[in-house]
PDB file of N, CA and C in Angstrom:
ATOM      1  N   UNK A   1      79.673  86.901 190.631  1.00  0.00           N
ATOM      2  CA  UNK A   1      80.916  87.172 189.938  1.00  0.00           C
ATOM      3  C   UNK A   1      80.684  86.989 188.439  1.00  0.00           C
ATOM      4  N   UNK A   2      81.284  87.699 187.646  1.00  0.00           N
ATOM      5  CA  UNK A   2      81.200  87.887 186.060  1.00  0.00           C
ATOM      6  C   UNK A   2      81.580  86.589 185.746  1.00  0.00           C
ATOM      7  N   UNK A   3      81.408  86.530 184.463  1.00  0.00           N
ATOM      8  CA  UNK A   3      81.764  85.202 184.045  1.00  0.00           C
ATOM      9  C   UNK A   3      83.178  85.113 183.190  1.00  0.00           C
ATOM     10  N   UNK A   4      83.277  86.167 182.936  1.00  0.00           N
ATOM     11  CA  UNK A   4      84.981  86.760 182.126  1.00  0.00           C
ATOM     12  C   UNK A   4      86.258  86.649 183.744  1.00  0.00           C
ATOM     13  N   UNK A   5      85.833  87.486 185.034  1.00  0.00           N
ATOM     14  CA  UNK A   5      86.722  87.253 186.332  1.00  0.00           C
ATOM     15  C   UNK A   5      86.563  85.804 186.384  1.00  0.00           C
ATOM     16  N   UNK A   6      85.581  84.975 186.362  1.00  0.00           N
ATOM     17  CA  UNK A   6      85.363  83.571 186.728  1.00  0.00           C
ATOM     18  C   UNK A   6      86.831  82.965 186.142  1.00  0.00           C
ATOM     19  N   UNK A   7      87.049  83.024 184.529  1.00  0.00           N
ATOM     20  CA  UNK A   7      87.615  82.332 183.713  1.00  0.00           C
ATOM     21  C   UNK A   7      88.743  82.836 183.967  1.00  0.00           C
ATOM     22  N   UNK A   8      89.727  84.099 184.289  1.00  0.00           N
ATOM     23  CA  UNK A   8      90.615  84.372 184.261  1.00  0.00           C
ATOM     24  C   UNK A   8      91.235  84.283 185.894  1.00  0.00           C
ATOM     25  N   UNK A   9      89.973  84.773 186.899  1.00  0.00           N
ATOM     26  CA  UNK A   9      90.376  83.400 188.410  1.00  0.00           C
ATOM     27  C   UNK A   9      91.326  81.971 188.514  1.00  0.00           C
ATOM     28  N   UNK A  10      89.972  81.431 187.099  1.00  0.00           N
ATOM     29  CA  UNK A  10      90.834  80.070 187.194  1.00  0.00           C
ATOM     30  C   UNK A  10      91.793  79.989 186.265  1.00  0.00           C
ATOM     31  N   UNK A  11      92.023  80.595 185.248  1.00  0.00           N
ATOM     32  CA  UNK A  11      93.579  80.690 184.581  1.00  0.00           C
ATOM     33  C   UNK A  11      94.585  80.932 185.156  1.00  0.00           C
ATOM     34  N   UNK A  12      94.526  82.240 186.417  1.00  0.00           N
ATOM     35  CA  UNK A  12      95.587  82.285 186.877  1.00  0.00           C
ATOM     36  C   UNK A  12      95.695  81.148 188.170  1.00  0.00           C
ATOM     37  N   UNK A  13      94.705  80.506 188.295  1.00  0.00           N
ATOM     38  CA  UNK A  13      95.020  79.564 189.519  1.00  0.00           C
ATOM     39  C   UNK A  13      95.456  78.488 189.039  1.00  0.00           C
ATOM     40  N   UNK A  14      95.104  78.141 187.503  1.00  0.00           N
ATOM     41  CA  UNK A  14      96.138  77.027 186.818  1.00  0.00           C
ATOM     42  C   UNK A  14      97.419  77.245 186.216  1.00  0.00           C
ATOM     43  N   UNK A  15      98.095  78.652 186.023  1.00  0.00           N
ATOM     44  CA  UNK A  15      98.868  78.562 185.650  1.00  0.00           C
ATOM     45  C   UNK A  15     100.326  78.276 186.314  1.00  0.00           C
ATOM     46  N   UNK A  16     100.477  78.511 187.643  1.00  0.00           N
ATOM     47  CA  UNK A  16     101.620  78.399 188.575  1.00  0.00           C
ATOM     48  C   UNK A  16     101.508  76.349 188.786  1.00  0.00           C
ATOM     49  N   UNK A  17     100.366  76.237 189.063  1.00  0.00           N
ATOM     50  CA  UNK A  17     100.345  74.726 189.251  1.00  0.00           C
ATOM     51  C   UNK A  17     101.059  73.944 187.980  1.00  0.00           C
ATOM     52  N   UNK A  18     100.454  74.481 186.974  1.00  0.00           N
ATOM     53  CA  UNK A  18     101.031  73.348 185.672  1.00  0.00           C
ATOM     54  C   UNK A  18     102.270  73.762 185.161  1.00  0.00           C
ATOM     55  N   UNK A  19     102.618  74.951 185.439  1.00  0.00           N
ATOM     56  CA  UNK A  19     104.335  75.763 185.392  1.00  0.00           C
ATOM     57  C   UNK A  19     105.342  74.892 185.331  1.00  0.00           C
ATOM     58  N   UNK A  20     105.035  74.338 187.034  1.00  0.00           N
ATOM     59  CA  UNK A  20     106.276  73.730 186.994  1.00  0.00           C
ATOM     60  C   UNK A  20     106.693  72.764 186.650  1.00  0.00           C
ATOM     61  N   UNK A  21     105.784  71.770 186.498  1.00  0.00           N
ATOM     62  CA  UNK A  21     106.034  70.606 185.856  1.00  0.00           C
ATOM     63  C   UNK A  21     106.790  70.833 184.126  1.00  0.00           C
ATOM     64  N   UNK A  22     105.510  71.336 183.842  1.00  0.00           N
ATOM     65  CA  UNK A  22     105.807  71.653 182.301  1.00  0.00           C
ATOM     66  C   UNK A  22     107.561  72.522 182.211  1.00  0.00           C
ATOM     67  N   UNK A  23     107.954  73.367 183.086  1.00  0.00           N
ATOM     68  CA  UNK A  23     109.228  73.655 182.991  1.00  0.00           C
ATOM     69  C   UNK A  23     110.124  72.587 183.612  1.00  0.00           C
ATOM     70  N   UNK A  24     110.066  71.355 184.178  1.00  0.00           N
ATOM     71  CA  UNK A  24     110.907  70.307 184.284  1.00  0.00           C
ATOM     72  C   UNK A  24     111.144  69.753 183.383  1.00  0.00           C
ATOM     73  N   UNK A  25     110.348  69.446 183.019  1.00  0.00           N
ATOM     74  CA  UNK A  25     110.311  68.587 181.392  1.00  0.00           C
ATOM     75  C   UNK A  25     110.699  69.298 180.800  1.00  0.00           C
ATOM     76  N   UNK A  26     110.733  70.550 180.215  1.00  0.00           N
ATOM     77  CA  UNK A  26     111.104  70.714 179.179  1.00  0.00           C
ATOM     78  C   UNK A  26     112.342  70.968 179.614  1.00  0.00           C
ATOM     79  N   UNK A  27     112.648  71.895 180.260  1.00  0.00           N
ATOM     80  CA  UNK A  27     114.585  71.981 180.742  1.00  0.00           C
ATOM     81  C   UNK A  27     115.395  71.007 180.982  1.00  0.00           C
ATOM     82  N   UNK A  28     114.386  69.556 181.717  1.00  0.00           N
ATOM     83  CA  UNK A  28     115.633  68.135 181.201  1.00  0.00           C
ATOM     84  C   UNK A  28     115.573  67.873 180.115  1.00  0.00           C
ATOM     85  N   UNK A  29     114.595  67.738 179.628  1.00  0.00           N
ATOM     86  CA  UNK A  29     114.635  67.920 178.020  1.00  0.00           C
ATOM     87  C   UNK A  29     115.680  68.312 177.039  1.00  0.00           C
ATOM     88  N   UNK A  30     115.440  69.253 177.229  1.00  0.00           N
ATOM     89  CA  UNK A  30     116.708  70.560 176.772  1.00  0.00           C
ATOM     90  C   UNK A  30     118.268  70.083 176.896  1.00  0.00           C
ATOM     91  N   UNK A  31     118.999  69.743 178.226  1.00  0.00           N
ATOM     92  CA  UNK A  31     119.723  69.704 178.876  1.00  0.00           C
ATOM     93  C   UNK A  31     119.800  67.919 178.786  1.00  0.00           C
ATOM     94  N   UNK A  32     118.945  67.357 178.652  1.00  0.00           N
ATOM     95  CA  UNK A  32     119.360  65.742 178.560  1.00  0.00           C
ATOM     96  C   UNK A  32     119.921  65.386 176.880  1.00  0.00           C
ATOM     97  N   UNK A  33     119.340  66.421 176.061  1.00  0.00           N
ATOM     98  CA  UNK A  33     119.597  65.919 174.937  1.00  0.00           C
ATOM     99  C   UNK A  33     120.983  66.942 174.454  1.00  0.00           C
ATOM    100  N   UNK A  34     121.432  67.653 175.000  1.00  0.00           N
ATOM    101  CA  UNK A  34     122.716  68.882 174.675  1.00  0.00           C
ATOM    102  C   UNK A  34     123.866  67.759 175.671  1.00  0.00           C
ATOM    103  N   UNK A  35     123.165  67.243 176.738  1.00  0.00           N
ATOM    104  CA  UNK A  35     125.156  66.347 177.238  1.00  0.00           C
ATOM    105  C   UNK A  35     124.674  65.066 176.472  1.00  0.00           C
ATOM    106  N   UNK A  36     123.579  64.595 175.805  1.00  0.00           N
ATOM    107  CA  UNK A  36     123.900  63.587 174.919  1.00  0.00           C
ATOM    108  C   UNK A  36     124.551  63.954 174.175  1.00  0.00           C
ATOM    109  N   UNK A  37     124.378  64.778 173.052  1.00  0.00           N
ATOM    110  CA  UNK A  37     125.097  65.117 172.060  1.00  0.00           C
ATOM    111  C   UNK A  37     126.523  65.158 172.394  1.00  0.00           C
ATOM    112  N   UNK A  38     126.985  65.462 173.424  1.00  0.00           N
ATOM    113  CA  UNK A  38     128.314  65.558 173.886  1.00  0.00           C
ATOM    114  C   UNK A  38     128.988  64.124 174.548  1.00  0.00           C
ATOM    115  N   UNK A  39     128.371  63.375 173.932  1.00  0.00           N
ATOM    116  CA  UNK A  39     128.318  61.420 174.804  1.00  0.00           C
ATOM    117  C   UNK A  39     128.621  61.301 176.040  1.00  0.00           C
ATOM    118  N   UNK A  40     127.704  62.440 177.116  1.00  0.00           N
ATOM    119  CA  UNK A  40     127.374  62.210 178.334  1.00  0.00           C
ATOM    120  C   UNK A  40     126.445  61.751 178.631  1.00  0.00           C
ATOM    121  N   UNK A  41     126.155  60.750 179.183  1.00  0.00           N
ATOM    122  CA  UNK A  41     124.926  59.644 179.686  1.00  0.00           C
ATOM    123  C   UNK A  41     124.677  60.106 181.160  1.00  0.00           C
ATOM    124  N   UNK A  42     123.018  61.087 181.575  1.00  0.00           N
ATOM    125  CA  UNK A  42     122.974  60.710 182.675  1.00  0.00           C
ATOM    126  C   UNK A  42     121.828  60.085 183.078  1.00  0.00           C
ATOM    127  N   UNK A  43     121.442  59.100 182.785  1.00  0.00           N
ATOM    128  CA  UNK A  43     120.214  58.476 183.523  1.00  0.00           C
ATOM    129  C   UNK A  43     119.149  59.299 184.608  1.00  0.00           C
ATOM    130  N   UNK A  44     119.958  59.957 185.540  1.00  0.00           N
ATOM    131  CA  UNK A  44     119.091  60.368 186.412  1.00  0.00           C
ATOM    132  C   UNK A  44     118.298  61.546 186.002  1.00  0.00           C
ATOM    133  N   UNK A  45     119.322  62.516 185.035  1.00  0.00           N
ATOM    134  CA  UNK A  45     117.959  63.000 183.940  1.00  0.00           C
ATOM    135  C   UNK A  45     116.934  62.785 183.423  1.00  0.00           C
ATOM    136  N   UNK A  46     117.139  61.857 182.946  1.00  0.00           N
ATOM    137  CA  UNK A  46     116.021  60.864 182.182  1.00  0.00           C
ATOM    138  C   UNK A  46     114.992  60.697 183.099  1.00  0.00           C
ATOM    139  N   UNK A  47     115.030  60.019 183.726  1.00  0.00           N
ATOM    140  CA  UNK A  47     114.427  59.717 184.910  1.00  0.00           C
ATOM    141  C   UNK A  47     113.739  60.915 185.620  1.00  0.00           C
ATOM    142  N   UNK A  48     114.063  62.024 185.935  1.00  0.00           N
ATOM    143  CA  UNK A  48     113.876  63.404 186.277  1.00  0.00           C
ATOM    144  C   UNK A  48     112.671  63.847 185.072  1.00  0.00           C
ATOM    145  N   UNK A  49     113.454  63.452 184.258  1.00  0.00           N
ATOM    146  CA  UNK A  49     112.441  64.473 182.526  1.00  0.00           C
ATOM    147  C   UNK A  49     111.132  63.302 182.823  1.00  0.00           C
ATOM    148  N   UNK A  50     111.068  61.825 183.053  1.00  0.00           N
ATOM    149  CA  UNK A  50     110.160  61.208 182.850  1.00  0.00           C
ATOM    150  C   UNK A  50     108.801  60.963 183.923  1.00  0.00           C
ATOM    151  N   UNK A  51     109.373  61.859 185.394  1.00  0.00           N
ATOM    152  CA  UNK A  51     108.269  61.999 186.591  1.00  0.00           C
ATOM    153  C   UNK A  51     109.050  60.748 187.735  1.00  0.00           C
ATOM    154  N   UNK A  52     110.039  60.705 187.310  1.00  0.00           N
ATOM    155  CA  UNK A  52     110.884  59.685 188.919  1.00  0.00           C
ATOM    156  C   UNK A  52     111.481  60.326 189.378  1.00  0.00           C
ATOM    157  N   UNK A  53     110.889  61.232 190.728  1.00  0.00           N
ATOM    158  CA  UNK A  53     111.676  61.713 191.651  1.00  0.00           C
ATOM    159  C   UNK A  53     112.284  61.240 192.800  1.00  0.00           C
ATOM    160  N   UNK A  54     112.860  59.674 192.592  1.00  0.00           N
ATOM    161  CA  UNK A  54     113.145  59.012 193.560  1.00  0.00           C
ATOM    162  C   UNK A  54     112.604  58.056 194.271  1.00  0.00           C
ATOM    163  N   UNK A  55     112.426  58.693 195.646  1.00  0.00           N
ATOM    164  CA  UNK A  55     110.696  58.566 196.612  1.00  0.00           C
ATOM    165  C   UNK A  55     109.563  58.225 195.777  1.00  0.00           C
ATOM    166  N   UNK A  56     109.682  59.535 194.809  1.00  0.00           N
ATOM    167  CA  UNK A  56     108.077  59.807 194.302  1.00  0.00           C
ATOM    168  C   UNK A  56     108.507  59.023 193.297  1.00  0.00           C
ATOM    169  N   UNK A  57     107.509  58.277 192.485  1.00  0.00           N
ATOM    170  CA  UNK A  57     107.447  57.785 190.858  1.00  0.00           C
ATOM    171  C   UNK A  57     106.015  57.825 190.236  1.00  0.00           C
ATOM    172  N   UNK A  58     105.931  59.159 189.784  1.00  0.00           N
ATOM    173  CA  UNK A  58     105.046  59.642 188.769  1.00  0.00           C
ATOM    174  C   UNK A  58     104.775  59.327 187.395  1.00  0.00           C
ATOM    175  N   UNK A  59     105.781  58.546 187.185  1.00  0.00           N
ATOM    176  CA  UNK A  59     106.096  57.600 185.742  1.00  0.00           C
ATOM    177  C   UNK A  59     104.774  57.528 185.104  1.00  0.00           C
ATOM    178  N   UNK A  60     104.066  56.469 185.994  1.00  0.00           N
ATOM    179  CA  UNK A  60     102.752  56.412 184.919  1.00  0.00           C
ATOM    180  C   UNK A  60     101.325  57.406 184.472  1.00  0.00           C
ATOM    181  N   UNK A  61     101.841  58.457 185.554  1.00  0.00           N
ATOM    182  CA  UNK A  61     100.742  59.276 185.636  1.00  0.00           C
ATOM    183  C   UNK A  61     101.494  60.749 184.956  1.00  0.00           C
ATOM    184  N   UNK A  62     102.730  60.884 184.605  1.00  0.00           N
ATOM    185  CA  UNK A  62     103.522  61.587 184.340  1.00  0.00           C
ATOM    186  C   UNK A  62     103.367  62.798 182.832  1.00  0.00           C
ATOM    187  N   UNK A  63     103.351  61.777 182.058  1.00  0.00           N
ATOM    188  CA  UNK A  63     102.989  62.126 180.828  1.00  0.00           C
ATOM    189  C   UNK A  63     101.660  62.490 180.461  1.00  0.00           C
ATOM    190  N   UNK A  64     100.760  61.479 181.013  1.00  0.00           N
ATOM    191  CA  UNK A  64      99.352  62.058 180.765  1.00  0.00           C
ATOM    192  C   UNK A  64      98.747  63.287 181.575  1.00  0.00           C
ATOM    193  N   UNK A  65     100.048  63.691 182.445  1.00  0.00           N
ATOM    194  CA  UNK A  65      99.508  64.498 183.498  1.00  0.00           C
ATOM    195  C   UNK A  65      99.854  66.140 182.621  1.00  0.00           C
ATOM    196  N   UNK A  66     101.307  66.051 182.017  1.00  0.00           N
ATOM    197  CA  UNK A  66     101.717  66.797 181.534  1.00  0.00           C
ATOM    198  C   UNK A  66     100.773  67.394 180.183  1.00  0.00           C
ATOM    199  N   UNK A  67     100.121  66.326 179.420  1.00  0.00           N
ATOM    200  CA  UNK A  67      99.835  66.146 178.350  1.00  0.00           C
ATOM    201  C   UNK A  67      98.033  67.339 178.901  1.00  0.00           C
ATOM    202  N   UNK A  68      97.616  66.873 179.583  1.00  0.00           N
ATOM    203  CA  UNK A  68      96.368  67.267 180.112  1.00  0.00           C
ATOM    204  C   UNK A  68      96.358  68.735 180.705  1.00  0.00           C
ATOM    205  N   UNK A  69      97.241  68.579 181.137  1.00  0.00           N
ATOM    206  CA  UNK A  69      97.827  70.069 181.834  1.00  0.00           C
ATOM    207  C   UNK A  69      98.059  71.398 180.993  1.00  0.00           C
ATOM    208  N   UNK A  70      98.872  70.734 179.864  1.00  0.00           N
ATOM    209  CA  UNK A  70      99.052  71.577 178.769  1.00  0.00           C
ATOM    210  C   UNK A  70      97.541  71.965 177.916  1.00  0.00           C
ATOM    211  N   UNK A  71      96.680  70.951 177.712  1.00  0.00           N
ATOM    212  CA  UNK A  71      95.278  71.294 177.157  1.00  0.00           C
ATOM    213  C   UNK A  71      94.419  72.362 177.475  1.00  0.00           C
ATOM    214  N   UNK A  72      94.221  72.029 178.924  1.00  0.00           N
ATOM    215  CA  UNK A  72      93.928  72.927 179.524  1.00  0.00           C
ATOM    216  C   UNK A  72      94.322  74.047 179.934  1.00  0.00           C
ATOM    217  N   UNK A  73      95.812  74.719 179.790  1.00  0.00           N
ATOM    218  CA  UNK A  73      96.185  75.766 179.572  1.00  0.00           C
ATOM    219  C   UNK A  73      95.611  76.390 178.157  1.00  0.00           C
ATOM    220  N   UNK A  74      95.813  75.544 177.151  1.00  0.00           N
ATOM    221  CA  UNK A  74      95.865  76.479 176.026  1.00  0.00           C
ATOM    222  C   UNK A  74      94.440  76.757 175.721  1.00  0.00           C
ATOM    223  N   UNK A  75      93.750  75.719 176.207  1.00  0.00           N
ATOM    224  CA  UNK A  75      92.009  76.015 176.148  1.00  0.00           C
ATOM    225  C   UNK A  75      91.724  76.845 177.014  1.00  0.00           C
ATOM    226  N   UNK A  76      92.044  77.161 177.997  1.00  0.00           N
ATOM    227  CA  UNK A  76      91.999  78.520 179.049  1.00  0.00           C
ATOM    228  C   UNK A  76      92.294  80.058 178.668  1.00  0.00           C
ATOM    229  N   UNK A  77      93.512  79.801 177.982  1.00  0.00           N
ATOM    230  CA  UNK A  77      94.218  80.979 177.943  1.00  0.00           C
ATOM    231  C   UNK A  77      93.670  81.605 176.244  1.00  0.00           C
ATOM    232  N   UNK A  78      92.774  80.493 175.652  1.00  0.00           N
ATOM    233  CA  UNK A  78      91.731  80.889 174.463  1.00  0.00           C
ATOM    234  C   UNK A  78      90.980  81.430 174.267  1.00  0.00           C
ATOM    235  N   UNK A  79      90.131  81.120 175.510  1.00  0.00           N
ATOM    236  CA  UNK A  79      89.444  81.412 175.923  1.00  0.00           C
ATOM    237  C   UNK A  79      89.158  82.871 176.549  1.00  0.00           C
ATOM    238  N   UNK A  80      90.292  83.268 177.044  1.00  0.00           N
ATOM    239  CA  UNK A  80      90.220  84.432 178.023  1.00  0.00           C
ATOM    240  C   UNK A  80      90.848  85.704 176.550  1.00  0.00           C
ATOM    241  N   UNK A  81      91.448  85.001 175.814  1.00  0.00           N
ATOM    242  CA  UNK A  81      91.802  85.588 174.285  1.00  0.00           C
ATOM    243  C   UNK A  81      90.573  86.117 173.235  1.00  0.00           C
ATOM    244  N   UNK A  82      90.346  85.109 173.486  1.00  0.00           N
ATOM    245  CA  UNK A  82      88.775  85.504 172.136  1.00  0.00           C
ATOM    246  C   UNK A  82      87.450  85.885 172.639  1.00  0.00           C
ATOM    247  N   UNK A  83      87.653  86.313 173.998  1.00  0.00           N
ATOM    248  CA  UNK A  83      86.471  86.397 174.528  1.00  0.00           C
ATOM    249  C   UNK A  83      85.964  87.664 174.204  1.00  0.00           C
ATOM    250  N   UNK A  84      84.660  87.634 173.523  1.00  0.00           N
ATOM    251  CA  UNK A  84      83.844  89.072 173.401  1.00  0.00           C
ATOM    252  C   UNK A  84      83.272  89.772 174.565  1.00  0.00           C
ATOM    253  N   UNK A  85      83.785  90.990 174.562  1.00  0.00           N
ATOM    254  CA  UNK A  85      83.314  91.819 175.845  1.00  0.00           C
ATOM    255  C   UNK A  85      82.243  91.959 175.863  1.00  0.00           C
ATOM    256  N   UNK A  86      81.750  91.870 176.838  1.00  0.00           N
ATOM    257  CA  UNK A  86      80.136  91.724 177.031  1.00  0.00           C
ATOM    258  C   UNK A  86      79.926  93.248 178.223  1.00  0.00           C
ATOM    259  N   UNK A  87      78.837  93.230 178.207  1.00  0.00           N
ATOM    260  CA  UNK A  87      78.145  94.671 179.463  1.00  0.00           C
ATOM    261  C   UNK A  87      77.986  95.256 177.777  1.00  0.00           C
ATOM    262  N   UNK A  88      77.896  96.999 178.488  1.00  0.00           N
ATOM    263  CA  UNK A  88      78.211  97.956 178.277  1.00  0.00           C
ATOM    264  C   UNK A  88      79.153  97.930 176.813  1.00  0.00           C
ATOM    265  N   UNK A  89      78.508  98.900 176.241  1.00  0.00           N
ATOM    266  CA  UNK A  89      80.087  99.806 175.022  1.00  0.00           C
ATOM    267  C   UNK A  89      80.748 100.220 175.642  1.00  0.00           C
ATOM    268  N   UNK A  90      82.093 100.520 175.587  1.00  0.00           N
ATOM    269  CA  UNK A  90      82.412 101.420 176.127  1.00  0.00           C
ATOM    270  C   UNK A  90      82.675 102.710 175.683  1.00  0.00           C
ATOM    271  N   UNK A  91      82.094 104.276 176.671  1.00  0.00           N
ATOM    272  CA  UNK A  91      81.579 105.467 176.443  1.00  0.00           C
ATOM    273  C   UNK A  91      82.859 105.860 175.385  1.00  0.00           C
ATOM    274  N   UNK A  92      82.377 106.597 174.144  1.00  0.00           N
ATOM    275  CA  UNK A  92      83.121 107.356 173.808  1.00  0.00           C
ATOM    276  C   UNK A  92      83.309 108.559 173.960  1.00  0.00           C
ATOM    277  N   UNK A  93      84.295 109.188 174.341  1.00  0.00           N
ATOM    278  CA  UNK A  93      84.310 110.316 175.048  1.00  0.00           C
ATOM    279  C   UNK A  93      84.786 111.831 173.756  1.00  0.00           C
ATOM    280  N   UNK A  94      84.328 112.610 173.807  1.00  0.00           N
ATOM    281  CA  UNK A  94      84.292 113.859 172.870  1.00  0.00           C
ATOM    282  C   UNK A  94      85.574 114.763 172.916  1.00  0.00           C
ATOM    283  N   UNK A  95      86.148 115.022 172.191  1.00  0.00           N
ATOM    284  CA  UNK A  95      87.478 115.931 172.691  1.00  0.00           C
ATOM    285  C   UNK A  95      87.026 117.074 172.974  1.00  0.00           C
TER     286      UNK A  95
END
């Protein structure tokens, strides 16, 4: 397998995984700080935006998970950006 399919294999196999997290956070985010402004307090937002899903408590692994996740997207998706085409020119064709 090429080494350009290799990199964009695993871009798209990281991008649905780190999606969703990264869209939790940021939409409680969003939404925790718009009913503050309105002096609605909900804790369980907070809590939600910070990796406590209850059951689950991701708390400590939460942020660094997010933080890492995001790196590696943008170093991925740089990657697959600036990459010089390699093989072949491609043919120019004569009118």
């Amino acid at each position: 397998m090429k080494p350009g399919r290799r990199s964009r294999r695993l871009h798209r196999l990281l991008v649905p995984i780190a999606a969703a997290p990264l869209a939790l956070t940021s939409l409680s985010g969003a939404i925790y700080g718009t009913i503050l402004y309105f002096n609605i307090d909900a804790p369980w937002l907070l809590r939600l935006h910070t990796g406590n899903f209850g059951v689950i408590n991701l708390q400590p692994f939460y942020s660094p998970l997010i933080g890492i996740l995001t790196l590696v997207l943008v170093i991925s998706g740089l990657s697959l950006l600036l990459k010089v085409p390699g093989g072949r020119p491609p043919v120019e064709r004569q009118p």
